[in-house]
Protein backbone atom coordinates (compact mmCIF):
# COMPACT_ATOMS: atom_id res chain seq x y z
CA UNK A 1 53.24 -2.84 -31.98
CA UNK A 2 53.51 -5.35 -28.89
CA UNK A 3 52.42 -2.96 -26.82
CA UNK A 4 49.50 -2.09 -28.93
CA UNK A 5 47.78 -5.60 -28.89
CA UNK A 6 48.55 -5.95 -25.15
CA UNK A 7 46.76 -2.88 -24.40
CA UNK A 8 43.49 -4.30 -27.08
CA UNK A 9 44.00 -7.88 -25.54
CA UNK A 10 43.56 -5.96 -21.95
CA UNK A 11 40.09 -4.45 -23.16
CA UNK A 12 39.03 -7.74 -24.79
CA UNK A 13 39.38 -9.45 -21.07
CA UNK A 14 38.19 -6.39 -19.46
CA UNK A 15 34.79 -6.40 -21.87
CA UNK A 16 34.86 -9.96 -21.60
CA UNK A 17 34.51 -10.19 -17.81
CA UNK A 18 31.98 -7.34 -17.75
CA UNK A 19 29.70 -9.01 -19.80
CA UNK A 20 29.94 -12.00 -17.46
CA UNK A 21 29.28 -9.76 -14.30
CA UNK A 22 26.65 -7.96 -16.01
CA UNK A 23 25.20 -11.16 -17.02
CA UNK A 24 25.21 -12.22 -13.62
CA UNK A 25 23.50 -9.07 -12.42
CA UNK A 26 21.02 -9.27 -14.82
CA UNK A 27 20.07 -13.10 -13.91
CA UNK A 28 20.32 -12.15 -10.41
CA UNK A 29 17.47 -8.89 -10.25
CA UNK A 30 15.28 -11.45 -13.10
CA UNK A 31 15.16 -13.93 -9.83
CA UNK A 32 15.16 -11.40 -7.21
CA UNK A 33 11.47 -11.16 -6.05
CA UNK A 34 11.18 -14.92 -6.13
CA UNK A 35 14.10 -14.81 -3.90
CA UNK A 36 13.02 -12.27 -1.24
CA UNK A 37 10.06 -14.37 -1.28
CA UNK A 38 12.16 -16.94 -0.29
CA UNK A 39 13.81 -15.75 2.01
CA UNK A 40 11.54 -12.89 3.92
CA UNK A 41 12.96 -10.44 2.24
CA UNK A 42 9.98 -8.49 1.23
CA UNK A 43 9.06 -5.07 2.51
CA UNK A 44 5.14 -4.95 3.31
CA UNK A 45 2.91 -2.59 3.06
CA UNK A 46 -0.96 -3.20 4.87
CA UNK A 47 -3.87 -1.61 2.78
CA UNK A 48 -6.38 -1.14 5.24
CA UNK A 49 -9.90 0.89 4.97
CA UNK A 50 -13.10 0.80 2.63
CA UNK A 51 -14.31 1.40 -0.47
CA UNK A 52 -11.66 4.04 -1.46
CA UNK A 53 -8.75 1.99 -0.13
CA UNK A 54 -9.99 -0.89 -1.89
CA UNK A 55 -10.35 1.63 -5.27
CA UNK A 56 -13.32 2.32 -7.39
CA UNK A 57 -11.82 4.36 -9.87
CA UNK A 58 -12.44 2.77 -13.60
CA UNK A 59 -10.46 0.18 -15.02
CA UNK A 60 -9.13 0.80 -18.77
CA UNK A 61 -6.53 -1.92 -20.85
CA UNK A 62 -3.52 -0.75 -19.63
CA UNK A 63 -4.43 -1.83 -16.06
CA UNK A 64 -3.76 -5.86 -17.25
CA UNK A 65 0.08 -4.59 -17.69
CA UNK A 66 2.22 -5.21 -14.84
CA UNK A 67 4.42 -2.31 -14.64
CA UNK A 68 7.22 -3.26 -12.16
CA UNK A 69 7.47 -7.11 -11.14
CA UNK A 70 9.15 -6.13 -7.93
CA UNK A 71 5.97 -4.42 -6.90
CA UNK A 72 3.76 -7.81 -5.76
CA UNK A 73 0.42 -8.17 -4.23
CA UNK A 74 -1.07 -10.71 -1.74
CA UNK A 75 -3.96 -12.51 -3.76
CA UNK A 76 -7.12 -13.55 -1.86
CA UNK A 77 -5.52 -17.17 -2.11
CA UNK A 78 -2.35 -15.75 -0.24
CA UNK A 79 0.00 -15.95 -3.26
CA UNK A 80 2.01 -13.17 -4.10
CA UNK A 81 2.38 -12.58 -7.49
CA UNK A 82 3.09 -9.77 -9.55
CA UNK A 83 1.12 -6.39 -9.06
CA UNK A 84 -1.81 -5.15 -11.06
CA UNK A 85 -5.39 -3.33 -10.71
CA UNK A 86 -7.61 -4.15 -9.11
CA UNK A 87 -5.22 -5.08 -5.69
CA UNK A 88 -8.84 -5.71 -3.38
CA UNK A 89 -11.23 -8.47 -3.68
CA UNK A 90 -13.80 -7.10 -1.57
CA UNK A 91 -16.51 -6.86 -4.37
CA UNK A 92 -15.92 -8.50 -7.38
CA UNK A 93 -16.53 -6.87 -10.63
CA UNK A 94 -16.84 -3.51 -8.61
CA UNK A 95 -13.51 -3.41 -7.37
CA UNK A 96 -11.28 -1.22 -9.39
CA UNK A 97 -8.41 1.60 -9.06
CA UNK A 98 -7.51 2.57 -5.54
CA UNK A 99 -4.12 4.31 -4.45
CA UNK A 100 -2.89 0.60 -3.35
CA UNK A 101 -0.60 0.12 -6.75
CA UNK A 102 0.35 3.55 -7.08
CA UNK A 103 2.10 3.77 -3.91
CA UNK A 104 3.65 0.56 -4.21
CA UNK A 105 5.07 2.03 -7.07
CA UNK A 106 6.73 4.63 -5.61
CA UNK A 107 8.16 3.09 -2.44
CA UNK A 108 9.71 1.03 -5.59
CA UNK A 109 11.16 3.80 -6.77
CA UNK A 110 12.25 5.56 -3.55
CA UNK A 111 13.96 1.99 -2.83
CA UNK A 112 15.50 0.31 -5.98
CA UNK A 113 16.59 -2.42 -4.40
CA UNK A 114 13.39 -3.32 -2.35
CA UNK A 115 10.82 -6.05 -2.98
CA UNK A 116 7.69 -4.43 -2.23
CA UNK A 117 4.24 -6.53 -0.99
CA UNK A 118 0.84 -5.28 -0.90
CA UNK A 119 -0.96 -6.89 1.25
CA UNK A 120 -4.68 -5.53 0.16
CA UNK A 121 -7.07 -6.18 3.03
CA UNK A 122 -10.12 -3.17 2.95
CA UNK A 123 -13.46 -3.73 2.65
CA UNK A 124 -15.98 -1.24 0.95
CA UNK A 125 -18.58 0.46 3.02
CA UNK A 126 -17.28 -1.00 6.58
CA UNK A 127 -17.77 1.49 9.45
CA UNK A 128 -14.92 1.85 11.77
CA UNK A 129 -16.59 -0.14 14.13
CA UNK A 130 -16.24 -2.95 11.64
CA UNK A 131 -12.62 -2.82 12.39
CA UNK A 132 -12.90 -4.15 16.18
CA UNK A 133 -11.79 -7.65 17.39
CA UNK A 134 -14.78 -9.51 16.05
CA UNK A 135 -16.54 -6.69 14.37
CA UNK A 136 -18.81 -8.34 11.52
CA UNK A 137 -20.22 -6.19 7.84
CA UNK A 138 -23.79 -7.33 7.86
CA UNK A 139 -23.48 -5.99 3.96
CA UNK A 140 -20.55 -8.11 2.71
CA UNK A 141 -20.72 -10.82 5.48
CA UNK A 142 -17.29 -10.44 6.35
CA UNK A 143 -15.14 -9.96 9.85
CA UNK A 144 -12.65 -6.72 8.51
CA UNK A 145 -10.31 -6.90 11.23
CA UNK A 146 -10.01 -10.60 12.09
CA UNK A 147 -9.73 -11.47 8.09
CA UNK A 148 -6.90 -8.76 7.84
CA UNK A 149 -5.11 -10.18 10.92
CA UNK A 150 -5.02 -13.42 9.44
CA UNK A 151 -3.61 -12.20 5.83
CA UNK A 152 -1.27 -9.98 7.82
CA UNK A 153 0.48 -12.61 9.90
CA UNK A 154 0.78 -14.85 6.54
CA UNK A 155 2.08 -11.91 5.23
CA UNK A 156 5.00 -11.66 7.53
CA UNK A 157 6.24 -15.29 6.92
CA UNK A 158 7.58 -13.35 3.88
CA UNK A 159 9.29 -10.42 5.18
CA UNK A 160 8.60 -7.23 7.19
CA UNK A 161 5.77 -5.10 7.70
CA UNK A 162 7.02 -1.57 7.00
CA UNK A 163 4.27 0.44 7.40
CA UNK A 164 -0.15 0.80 6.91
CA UNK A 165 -1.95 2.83 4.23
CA UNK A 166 -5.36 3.28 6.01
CA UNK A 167 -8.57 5.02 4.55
CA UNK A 168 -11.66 4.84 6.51
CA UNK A 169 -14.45 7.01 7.55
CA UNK A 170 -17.31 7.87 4.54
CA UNK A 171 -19.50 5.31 7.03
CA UNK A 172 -18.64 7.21 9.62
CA UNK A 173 -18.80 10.77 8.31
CA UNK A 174 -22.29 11.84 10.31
CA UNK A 175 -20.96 14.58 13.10
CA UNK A 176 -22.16 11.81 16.07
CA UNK A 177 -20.01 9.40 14.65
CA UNK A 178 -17.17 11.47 13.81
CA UNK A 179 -17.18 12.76 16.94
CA UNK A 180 -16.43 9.23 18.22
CA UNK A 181 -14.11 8.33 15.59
CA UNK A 182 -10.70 9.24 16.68
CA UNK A 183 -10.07 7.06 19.90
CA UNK A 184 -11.50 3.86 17.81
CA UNK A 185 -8.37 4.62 14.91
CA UNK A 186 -6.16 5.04 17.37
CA UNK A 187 -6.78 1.64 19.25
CA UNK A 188 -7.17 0.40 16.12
CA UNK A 189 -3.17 1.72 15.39
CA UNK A 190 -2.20 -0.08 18.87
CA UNK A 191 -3.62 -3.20 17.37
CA UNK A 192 -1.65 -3.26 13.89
CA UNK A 193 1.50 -2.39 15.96
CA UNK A 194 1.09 -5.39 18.64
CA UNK A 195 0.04 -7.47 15.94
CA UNK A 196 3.39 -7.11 13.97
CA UNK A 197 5.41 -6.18 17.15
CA UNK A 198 6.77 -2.78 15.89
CA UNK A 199 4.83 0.29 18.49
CA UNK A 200 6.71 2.28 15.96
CA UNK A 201 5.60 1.04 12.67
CA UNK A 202 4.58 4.42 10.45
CA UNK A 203 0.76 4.34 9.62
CA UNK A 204 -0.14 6.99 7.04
CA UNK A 205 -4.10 7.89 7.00
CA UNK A 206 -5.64 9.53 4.10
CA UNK A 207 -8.12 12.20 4.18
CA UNK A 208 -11.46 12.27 2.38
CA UNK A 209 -12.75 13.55 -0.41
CA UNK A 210 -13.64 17.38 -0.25
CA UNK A 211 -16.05 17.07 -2.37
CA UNK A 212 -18.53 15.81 -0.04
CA UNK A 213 -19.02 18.31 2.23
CA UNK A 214 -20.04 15.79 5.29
CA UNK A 215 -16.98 13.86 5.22
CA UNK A 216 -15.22 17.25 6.62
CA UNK A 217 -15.80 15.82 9.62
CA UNK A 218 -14.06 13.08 9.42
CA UNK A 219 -11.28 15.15 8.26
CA UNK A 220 -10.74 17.59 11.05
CA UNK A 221 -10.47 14.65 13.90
CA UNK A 222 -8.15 12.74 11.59
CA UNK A 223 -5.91 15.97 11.60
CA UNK A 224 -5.32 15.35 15.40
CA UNK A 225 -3.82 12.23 15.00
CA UNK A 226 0.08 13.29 14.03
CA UNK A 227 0.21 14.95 17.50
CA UNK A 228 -1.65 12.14 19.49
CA UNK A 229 -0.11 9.34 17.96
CA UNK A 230 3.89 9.27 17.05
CA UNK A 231 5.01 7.94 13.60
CA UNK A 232 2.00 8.76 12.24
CA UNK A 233 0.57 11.01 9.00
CA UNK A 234 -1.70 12.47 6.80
CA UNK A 235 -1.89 12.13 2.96
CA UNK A 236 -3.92 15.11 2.03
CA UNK A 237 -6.74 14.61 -0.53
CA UNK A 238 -6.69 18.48 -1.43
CA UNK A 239 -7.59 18.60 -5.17
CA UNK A 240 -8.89 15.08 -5.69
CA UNK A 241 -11.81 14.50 -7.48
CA UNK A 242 -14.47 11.96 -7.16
CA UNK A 243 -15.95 9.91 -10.45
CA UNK A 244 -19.59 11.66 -10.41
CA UNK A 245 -20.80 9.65 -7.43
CA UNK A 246 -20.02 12.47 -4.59
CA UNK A 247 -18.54 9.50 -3.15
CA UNK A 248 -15.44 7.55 -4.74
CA UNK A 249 -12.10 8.96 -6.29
CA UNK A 250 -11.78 8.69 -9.99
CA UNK A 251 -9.40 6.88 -11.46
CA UNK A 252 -6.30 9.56 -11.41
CA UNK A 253 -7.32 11.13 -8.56
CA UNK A 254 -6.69 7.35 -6.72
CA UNK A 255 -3.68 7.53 -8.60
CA UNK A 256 -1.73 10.75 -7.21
CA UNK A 257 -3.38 10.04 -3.83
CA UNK A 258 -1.16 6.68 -3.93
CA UNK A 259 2.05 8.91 -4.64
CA UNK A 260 0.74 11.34 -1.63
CA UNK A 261 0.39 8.06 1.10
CA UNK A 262 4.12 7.31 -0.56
CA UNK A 263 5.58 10.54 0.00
CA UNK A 264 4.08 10.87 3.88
CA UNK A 265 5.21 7.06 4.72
CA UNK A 266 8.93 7.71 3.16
CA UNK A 267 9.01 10.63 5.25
CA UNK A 268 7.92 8.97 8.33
CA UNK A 269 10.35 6.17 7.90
CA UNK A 270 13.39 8.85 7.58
CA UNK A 271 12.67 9.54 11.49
CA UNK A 272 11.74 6.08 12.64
């Protein structure tokens, strides 16, 4: 009998001081982001590119959920809070669904513990050329790469860039241009790496639509870059569809291309 209630009295204190640890836990991950914000603890992520980086795919309800709060985006105001669609603020009211939260998602995922910020920074219709020291968008009046560099080197008061999504080229998709294109990403790569002082920081480039038959060309000179350029990848756009405008992904199509830039960046970070 006495040893009876000193064996239940053993699994009231053991249940007793779980519940306090598990409590703790539980307090602890409800505070975490706010604490890795704290404390530059977040792992960044740059979203770089036009109109398809900055997503045009349409918006429905569900998009005002926020569906992991550990997965935060850089607002135009340079607050992080927690991530939703639309990420870009390049065109209000046309901005929509890119691959930007989707990807986040996943690096979430892949990396439990992580604190992941998107740090949104494309702007739709911008040739590469946009994308220089200086380069101005007559169209949306804005300076690409200087406003980027800006947000970026806010961003890293907060933690540590770990790697760029960039997707880039429907402006520059005419065979002249695209024949020109390659040597202006890749300074464009030596930039983003000087800027946050990693020459190995993995940069994951997504291919364009196939269903426009022009932006091929784009296509085949990004597929040089991997062997030009260490630490870098493709996400392939093979089976992606656009919304009916020849031009812009639809809504799950920007979707699974997000998983696709995840699954090329978590690869490239196995071997940096």
């Amino acid at each position: 009998m006495k040893k009876h209630f000193v064996s239940i009295s053993l699994s009231i204190i053991i249940a007793f001081f779980g519940l306090i640890l598990f409590s703790c836990s539980s307090k602890k991950k409800s505070i975490s982001a706010e604490n890795a914000i704290s404390n530059k603890g977040l792992e960044i992520y740059i979203l770089m590119g036009q109109s398809n980086m900055a997503g045009r795919g349409p918006l429905i309800p569900e998009d005002s959920i926020i569906k992991n709060k550990n997965v935060l985006m850089f607002t135009k105001d340079l607050k992080w809070v927690a991530a939703k669609n639309p990420l870009h603020f390049d065109k209000p009211g046309v901005t929509a669904v890119g691959p930007g939260l989707s990807f986040g998602l996943a690096m979430q995922e892949a990396h439990k513990s992580a604190i992941i910020g998107l740090v949104p920074t494309a702007v739709g219709g911008t040739a590469i050329n946009s994308w220089t020291v200086g380069g101005y968008d007559k169209a949306t009046k804005k300076y690409p790469w200087d406003d980027a560099e800006k947000r970026i080197i806010e961003a890293m008061k907060y933690g540590t860039i770990k790697g760029v999504l960039w997707h880039q080229g429907e402006s520059d998709s005419k065979a002249e241009n695209a024949a020109v294109y390659l040597p202006k990403l890749e300074d464009l790569i030596k930039r983003v790496r000087k800027l946050v002082g990693n020459d190995k920081l993995p940069f994951v480039v997504g291919q364009l639509g196939r269903y426009n038959p022009s932006y091929d060309n784009i296509n085949k000179e990004t597929a040089k870059l991997p062997a030009l350029v260490p630490f870098t990848a493709i996400a392939t756009s093979e089976g992606l569809t656009d919304k009916g405008d020849n031009t812009h992904f639809d809504r799950s199509s920007a979707i699974i291309f997000g998983q696709r830039f995840a699954k090329q960046m978590i690869e490239l970070q196995k071997v940096n």
